[in-house]
PDB file of N, CA and C in Angstrom:
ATOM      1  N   UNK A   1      22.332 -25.711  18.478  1.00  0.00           N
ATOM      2  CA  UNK A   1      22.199 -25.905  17.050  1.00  0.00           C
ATOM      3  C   UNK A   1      21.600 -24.644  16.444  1.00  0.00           C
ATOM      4  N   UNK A   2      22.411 -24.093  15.622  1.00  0.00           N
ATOM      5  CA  UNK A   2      21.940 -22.634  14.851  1.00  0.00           C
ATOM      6  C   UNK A   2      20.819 -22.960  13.742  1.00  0.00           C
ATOM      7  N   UNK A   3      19.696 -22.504  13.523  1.00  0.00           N
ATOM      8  CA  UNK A   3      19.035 -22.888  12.188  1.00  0.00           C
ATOM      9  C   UNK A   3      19.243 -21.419  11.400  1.00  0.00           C
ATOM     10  N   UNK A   4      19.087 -21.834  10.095  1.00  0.00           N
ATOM     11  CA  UNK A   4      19.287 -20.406   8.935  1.00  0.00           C
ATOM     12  C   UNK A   4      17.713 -19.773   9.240  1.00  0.00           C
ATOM     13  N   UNK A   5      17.954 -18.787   9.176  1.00  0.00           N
ATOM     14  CA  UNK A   5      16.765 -18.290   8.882  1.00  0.00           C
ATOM     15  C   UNK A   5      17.198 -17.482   7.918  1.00  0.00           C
ATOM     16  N   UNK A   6      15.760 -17.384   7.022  1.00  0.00           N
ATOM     17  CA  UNK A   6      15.187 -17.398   5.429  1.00  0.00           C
ATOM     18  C   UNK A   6      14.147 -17.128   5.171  1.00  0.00           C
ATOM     19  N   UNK A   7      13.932 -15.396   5.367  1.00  0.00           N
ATOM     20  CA  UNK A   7      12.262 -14.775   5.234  1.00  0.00           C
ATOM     21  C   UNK A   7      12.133 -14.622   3.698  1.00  0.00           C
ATOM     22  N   UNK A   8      11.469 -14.861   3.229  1.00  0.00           N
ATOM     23  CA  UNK A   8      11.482 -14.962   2.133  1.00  0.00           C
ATOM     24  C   UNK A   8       9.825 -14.354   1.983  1.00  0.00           C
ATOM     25  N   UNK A   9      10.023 -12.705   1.462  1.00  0.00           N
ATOM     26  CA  UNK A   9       8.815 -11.982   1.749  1.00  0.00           C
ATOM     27  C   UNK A   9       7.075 -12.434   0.384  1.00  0.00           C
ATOM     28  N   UNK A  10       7.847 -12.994  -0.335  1.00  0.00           N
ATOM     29  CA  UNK A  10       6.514 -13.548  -1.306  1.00  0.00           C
ATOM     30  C   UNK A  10       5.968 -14.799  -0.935  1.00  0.00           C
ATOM     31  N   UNK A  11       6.504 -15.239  -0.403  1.00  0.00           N
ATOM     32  CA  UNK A  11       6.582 -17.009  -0.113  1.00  0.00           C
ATOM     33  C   UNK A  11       5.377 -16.387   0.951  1.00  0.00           C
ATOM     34  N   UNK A  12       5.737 -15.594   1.921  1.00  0.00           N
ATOM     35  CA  UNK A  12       4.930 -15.197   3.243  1.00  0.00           C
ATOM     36  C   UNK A  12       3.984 -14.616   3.054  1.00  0.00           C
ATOM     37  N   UNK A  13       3.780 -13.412   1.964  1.00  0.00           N
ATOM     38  CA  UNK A  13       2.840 -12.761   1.920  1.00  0.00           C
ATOM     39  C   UNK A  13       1.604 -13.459   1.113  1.00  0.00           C
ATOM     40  N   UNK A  14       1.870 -14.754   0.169  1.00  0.00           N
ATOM     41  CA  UNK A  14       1.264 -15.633  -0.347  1.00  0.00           C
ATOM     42  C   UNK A  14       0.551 -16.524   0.557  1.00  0.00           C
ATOM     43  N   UNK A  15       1.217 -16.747   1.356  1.00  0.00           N
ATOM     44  CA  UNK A  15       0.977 -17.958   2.524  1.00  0.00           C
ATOM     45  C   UNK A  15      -0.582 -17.326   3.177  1.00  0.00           C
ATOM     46  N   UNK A  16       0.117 -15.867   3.588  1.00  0.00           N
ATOM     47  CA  UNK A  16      -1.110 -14.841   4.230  1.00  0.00           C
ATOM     48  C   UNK A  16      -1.870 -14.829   3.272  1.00  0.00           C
ATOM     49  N   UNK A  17      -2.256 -14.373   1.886  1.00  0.00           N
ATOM     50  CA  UNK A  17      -3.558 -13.989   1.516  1.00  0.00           C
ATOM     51  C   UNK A  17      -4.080 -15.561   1.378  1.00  0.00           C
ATOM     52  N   UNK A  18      -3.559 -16.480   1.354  1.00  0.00           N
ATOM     53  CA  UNK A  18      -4.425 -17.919   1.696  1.00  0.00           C
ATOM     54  C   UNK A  18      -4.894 -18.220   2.942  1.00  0.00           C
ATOM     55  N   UNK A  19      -4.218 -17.764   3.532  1.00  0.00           N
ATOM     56  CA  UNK A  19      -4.755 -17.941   5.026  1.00  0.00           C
ATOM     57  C   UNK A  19      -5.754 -16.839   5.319  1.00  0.00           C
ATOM     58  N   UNK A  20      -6.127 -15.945   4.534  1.00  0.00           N
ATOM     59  CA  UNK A  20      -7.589 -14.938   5.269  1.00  0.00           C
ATOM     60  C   UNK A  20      -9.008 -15.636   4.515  1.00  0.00           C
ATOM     61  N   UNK A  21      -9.756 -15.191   5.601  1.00  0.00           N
ATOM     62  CA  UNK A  21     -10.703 -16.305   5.150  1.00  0.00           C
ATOM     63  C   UNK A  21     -11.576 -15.619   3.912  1.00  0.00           C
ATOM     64  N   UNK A  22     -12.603 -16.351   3.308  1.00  0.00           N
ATOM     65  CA  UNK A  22     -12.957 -16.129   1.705  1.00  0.00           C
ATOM     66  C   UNK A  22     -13.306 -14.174   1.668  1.00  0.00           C
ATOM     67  N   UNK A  23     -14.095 -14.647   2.328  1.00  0.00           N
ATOM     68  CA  UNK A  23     -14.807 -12.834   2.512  1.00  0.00           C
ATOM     69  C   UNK A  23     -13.657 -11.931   2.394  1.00  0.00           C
ATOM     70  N   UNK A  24     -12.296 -11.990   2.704  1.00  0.00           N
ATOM     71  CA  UNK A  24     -11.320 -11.347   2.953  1.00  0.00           C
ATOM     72  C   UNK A  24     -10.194 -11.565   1.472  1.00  0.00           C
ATOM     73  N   UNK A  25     -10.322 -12.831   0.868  1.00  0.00           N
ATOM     74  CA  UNK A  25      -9.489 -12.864   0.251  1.00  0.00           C
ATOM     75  C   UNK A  25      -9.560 -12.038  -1.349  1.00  0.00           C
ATOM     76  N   UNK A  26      -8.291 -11.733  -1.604  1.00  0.00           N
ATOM     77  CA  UNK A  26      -8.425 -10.077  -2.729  1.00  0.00           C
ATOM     78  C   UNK A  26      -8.978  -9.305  -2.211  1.00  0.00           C
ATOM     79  N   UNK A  27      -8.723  -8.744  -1.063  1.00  0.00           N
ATOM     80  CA  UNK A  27      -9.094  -7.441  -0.632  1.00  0.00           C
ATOM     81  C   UNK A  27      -7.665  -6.685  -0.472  1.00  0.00           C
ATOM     82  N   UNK A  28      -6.798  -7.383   0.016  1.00  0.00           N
ATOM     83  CA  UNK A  28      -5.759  -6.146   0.338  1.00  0.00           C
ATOM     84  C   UNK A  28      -4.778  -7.062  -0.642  1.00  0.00           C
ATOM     85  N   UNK A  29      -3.638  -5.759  -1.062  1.00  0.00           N
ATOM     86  CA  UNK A  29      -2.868  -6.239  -2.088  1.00  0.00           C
ATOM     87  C   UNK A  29      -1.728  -6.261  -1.605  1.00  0.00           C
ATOM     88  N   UNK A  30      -0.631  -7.126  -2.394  1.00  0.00           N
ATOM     89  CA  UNK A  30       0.403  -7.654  -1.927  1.00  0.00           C
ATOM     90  C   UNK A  30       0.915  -6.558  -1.106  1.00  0.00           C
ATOM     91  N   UNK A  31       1.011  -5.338  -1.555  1.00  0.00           N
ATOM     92  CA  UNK A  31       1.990  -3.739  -0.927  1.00  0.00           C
ATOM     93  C   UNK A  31       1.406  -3.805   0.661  1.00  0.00           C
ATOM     94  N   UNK A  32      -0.386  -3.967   0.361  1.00  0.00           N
ATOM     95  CA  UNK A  32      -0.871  -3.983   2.198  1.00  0.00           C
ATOM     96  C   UNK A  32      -0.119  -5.222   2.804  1.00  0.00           C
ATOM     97  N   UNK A  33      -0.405  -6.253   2.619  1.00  0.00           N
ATOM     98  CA  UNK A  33       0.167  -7.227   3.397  1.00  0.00           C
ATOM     99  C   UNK A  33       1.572  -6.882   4.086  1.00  0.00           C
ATOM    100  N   UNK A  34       2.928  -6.498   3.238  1.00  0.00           N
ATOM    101  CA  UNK A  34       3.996  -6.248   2.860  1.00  0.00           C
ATOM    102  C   UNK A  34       4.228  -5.166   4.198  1.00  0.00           C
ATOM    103  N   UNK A  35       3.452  -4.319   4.118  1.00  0.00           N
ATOM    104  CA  UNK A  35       2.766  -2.798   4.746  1.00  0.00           C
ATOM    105  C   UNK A  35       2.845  -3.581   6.790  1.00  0.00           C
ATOM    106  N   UNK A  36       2.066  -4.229   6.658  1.00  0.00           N
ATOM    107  CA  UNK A  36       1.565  -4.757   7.902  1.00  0.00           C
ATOM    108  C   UNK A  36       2.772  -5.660   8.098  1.00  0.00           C
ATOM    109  N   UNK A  37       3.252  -6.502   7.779  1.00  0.00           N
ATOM    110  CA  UNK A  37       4.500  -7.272   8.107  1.00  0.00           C
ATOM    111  C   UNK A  37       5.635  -6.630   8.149  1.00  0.00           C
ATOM    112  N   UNK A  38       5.770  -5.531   7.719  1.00  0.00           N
ATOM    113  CA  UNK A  38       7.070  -4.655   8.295  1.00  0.00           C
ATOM    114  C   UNK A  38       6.666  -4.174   9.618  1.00  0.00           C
ATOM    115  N   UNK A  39       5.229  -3.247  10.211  1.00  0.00           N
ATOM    116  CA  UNK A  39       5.210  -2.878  11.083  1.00  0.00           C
ATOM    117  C   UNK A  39       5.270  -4.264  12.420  1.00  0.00           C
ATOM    118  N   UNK A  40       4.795  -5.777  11.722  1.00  0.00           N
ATOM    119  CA  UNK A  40       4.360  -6.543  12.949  1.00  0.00           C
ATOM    120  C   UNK A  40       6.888  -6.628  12.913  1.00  0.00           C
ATOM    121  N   UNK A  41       7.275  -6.493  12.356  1.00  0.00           N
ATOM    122  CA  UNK A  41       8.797  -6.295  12.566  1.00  0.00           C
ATOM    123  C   UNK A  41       9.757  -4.955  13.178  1.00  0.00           C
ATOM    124  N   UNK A  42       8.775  -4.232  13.302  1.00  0.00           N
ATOM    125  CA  UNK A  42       9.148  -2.547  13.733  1.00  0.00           C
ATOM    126  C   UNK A  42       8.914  -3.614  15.414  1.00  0.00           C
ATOM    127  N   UNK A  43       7.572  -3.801  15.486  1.00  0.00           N
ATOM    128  CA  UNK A  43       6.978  -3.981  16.833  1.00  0.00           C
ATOM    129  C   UNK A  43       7.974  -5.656  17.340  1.00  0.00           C
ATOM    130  N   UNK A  44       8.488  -5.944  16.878  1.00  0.00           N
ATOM    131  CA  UNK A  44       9.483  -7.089  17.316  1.00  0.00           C
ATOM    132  C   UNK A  44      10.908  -6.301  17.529  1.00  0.00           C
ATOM    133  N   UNK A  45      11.324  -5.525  16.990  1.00  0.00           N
ATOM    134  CA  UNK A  45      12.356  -4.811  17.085  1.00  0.00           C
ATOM    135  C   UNK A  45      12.280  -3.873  18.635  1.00  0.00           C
ATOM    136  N   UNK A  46      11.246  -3.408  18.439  1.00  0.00           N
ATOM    137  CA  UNK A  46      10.908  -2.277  19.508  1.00  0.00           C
ATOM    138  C   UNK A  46      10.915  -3.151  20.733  1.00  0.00           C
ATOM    139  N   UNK A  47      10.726  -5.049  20.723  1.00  0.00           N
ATOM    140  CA  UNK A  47      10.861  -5.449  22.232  1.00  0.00           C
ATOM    141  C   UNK A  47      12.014  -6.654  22.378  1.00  0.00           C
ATOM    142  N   UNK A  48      13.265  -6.093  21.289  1.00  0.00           N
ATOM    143  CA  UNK A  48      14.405  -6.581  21.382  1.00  0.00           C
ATOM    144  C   UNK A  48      14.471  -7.937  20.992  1.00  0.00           C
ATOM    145  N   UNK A  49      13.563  -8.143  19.837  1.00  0.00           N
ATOM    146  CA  UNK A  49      13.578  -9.386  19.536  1.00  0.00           C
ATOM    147  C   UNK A  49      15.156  -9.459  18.650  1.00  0.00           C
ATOM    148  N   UNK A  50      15.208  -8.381  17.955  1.00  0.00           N
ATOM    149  CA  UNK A  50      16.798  -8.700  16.869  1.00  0.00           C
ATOM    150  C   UNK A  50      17.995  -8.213  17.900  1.00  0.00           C
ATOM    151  N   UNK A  51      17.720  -7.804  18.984  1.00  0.00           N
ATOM    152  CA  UNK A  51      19.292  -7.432  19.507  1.00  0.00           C
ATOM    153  C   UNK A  51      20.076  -8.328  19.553  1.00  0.00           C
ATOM    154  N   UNK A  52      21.572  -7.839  19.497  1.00  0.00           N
ATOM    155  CA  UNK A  52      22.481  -8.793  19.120  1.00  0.00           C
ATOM    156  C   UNK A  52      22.726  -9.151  20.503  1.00  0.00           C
ATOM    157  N   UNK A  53      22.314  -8.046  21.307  1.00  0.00           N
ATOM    158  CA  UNK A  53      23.024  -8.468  22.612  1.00  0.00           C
ATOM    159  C   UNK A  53      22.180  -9.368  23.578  1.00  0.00           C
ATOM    160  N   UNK A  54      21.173  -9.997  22.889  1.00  0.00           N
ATOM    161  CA  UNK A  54      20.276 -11.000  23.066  1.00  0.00           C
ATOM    162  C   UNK A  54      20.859 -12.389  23.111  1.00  0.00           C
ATOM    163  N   UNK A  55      21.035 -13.025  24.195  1.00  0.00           N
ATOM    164  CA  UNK A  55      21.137 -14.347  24.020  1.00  0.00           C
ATOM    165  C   UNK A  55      20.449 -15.222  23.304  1.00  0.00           C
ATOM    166  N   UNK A  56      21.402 -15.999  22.208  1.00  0.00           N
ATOM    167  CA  UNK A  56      20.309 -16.534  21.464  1.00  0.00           C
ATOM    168  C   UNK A  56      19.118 -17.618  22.041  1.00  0.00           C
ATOM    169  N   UNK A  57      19.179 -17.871  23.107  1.00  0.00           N
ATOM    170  CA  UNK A  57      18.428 -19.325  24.058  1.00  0.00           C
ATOM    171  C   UNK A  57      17.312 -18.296  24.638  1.00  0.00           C
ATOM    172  N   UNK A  58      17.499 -16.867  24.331  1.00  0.00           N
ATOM    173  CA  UNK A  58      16.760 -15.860  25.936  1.00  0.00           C
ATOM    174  C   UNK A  58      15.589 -15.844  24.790  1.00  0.00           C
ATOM    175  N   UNK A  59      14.360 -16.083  25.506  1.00  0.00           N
ATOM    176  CA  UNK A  59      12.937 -15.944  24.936  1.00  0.00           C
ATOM    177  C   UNK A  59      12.330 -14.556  25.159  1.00  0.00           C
ATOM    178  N   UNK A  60      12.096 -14.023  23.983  1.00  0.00           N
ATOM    179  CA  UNK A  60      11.200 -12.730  24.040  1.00  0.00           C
ATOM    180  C   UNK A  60       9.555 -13.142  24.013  1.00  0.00           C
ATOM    181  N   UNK A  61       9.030 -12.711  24.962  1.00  0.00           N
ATOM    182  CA  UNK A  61       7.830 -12.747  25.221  1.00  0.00           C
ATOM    183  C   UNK A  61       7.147 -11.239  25.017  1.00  0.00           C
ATOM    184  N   UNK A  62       5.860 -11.955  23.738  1.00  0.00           N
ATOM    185  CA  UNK A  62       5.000 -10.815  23.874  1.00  0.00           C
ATOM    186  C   UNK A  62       3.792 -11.102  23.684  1.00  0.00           C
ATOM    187  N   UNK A  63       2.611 -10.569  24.192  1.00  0.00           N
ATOM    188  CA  UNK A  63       1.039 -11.062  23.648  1.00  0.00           C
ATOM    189  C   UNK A  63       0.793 -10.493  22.455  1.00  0.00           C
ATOM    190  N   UNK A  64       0.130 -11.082  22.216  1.00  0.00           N
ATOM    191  CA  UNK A  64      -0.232 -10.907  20.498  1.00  0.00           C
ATOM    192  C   UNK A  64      -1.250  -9.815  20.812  1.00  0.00           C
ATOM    193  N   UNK A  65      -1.844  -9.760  21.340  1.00  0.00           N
ATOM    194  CA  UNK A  65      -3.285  -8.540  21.579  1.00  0.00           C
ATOM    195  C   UNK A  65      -2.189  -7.522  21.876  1.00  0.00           C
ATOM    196  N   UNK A  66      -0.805  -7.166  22.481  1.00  0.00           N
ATOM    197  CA  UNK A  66       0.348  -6.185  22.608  1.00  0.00           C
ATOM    198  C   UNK A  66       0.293  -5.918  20.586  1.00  0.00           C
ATOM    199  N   UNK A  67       0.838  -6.785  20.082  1.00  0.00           N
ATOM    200  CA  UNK A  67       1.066  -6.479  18.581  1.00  0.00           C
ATOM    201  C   UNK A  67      -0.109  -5.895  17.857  1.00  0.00           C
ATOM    202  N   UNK A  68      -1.107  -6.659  18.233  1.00  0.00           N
ATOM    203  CA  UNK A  68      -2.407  -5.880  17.003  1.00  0.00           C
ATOM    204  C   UNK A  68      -2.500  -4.735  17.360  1.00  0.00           C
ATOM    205  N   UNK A  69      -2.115  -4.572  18.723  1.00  0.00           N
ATOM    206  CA  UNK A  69      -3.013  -3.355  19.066  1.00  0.00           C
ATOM    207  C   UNK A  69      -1.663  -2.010  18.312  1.00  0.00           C
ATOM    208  N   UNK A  70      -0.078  -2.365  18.524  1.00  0.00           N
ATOM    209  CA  UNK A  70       1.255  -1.637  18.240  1.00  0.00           C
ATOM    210  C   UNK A  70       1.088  -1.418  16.709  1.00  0.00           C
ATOM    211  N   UNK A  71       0.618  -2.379  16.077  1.00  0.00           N
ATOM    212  CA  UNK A  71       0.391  -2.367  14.507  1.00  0.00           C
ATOM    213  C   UNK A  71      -1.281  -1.641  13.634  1.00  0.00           C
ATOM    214  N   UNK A  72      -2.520  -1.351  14.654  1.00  0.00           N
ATOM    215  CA  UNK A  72      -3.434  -0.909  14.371  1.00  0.00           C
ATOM    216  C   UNK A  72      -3.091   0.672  14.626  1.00  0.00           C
ATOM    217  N   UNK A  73      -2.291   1.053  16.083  1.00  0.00           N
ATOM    218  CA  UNK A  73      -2.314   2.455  16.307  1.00  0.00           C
ATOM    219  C   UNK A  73      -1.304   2.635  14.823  1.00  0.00           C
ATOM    220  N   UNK A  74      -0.082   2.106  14.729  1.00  0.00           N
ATOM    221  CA  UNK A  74       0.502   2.928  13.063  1.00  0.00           C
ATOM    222  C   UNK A  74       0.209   2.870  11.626  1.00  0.00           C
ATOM    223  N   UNK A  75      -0.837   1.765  11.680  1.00  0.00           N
ATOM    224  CA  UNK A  75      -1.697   2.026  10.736  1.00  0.00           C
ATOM    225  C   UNK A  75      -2.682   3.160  10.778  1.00  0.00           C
ATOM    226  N   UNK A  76      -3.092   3.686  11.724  1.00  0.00           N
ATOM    227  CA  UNK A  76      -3.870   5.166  11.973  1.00  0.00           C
ATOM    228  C   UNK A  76      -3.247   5.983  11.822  1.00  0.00           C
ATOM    229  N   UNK A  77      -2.015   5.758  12.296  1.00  0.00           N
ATOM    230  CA  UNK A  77      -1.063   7.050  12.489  1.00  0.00           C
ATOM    231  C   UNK A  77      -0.667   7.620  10.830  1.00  0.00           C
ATOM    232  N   UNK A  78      -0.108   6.459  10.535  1.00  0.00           N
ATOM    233  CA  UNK A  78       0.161   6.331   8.734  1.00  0.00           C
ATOM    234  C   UNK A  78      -0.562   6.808   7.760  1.00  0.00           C
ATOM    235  N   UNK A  79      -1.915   5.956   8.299  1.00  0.00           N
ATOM    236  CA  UNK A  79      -3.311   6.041   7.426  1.00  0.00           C
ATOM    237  C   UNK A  79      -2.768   5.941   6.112  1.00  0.00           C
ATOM    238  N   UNK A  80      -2.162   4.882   5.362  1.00  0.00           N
ATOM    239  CA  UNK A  80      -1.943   4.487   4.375  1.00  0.00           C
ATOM    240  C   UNK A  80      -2.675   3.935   3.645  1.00  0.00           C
ATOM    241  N   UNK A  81      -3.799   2.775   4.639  1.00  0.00           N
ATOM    242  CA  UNK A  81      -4.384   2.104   3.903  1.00  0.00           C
ATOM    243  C   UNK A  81      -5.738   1.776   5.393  1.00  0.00           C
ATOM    244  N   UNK A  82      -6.856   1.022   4.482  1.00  0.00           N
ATOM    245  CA  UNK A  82      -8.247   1.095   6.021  1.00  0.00           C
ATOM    246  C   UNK A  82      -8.078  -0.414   6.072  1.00  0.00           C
ATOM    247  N   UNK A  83      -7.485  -0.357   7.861  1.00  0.00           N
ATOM    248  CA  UNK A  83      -7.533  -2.025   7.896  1.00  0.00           C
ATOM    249  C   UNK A  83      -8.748  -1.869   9.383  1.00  0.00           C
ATOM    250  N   UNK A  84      -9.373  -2.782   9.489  1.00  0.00           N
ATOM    251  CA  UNK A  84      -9.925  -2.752  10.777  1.00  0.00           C
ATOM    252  C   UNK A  84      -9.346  -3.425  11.501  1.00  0.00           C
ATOM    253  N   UNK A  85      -9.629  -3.067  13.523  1.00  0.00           N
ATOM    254  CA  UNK A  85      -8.138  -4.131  14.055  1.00  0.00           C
ATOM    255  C   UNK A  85      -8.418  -5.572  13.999  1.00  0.00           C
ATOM    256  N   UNK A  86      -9.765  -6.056  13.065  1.00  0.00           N
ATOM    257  CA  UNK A  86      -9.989  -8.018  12.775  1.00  0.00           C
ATOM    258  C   UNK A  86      -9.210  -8.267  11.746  1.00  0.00           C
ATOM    259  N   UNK A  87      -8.868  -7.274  10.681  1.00  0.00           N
ATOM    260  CA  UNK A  87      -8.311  -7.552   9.889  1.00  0.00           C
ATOM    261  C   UNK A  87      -6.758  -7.669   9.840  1.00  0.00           C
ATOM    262  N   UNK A  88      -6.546  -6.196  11.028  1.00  0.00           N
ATOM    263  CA  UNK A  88      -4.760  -6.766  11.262  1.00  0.00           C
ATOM    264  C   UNK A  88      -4.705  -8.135  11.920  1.00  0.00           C
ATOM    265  N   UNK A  89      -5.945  -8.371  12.216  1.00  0.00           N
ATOM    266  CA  UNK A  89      -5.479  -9.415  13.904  1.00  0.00           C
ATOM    267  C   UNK A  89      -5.217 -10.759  13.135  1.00  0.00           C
ATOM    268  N   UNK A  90      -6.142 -10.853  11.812  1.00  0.00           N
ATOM    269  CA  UNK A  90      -6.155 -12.025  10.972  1.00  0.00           C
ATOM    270  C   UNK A  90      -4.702 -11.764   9.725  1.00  0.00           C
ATOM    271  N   UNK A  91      -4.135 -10.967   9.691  1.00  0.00           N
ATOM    272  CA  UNK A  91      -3.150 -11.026   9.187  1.00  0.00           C
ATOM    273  C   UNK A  91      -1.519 -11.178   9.762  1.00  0.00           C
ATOM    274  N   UNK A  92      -1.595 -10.476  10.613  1.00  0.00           N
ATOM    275  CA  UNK A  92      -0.560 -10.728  11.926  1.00  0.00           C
ATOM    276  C   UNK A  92      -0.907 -12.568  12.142  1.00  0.00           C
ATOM    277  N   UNK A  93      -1.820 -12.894  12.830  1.00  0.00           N
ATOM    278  CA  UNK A  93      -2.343 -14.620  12.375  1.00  0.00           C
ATOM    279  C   UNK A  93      -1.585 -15.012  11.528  1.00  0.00           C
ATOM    280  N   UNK A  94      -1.847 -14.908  10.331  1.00  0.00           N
ATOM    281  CA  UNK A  94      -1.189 -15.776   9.254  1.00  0.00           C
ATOM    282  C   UNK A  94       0.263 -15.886   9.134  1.00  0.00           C
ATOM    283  N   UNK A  95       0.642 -14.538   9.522  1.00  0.00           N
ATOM    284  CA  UNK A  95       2.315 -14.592   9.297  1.00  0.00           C
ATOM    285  C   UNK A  95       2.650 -15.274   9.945  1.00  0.00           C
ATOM    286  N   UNK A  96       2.339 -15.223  12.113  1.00  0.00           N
ATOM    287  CA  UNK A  96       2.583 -16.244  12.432  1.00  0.00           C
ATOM    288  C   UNK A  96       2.910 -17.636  12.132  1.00  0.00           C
ATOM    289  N   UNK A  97       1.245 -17.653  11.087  1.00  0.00           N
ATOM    290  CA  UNK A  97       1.485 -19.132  10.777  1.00  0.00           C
ATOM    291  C   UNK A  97       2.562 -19.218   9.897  1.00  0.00           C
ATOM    292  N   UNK A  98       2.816 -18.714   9.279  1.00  0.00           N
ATOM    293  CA  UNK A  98       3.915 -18.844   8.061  1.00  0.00           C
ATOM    294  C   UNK A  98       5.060 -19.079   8.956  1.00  0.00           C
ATOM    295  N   UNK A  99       5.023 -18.632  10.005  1.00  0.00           N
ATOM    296  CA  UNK A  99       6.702 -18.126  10.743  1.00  0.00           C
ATOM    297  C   UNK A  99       6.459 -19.950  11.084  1.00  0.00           C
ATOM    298  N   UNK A 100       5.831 -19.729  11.933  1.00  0.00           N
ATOM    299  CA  UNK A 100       5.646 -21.601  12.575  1.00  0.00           C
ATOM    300  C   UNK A 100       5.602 -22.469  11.459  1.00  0.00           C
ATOM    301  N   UNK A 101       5.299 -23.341   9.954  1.00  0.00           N
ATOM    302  CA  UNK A 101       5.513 -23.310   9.367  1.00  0.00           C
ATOM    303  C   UNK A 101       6.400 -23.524   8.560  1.00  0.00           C
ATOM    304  N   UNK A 102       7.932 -22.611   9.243  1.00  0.00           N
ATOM    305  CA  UNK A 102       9.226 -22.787   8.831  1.00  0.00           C
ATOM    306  C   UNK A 102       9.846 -22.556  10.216  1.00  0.00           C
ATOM    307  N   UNK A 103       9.196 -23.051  11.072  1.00  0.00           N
ATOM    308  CA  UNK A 103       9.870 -23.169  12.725  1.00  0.00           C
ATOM    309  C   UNK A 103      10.990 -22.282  12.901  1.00  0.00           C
ATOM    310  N   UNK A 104      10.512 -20.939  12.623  1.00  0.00           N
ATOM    311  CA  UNK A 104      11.871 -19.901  12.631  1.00  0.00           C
ATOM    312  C   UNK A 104      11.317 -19.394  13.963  1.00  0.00           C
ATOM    313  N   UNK A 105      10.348 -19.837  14.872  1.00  0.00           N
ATOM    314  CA  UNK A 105      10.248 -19.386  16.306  1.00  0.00           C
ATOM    315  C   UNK A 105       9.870 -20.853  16.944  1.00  0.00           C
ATOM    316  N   UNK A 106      10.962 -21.395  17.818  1.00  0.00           N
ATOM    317  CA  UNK A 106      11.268 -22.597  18.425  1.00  0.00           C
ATOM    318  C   UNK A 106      10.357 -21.783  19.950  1.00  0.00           C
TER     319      UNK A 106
END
């Protein structure tokens, strides 16, 4: 059974600044969030999560402490914006949750 998937980047990035906790919330603006959810998608790309030549049933496995850490080094590298790695770790978090959420990872 195929499901649609339907990222729908405001819906998500909304979801995230509700999901960081008070101390955190209005600190980073929609562009950061936006910023960090492309790279936590660079770092899904980079371990063949979109290949086509991926069976759709074949499970990509990765630790999440692999991602904060893939998404903190290009935020340094970038230096676009000052995240500390609690703050990627709690934002990478939320998207998750957003992703689970809309069960677009079975």
């Amino acid at each position: 059974m195929e499901q649609d998937f339907f990222y729908d980047d405001d819906e998500a990035v909304k979801f995230i600044q509700n999901y960081l906790p008070q101390e955190l919330k209005g600190k980073f603006s929609d562009d950061d969030i936006n910023y960090i959810i492309d790279l936590m998608y660079e770092f899904y790309e980079s371990k063949g999560f979109f290949d086509s030549e991926n069976d759709d049933d074949e499970v990509v496995e990765f630790e999440e402490d692999e991602m904060i850490q893939f998404v903190f080094k290009n935020v340094k590298r970038d230096n676009v914006a000052q995240f500390t790695e609690e703050e990627i770790a709690l934002i990478i978090r939320g998207e998750l949750a957003y992703c689970d959420s809309k069960d677009f990872f079975e």
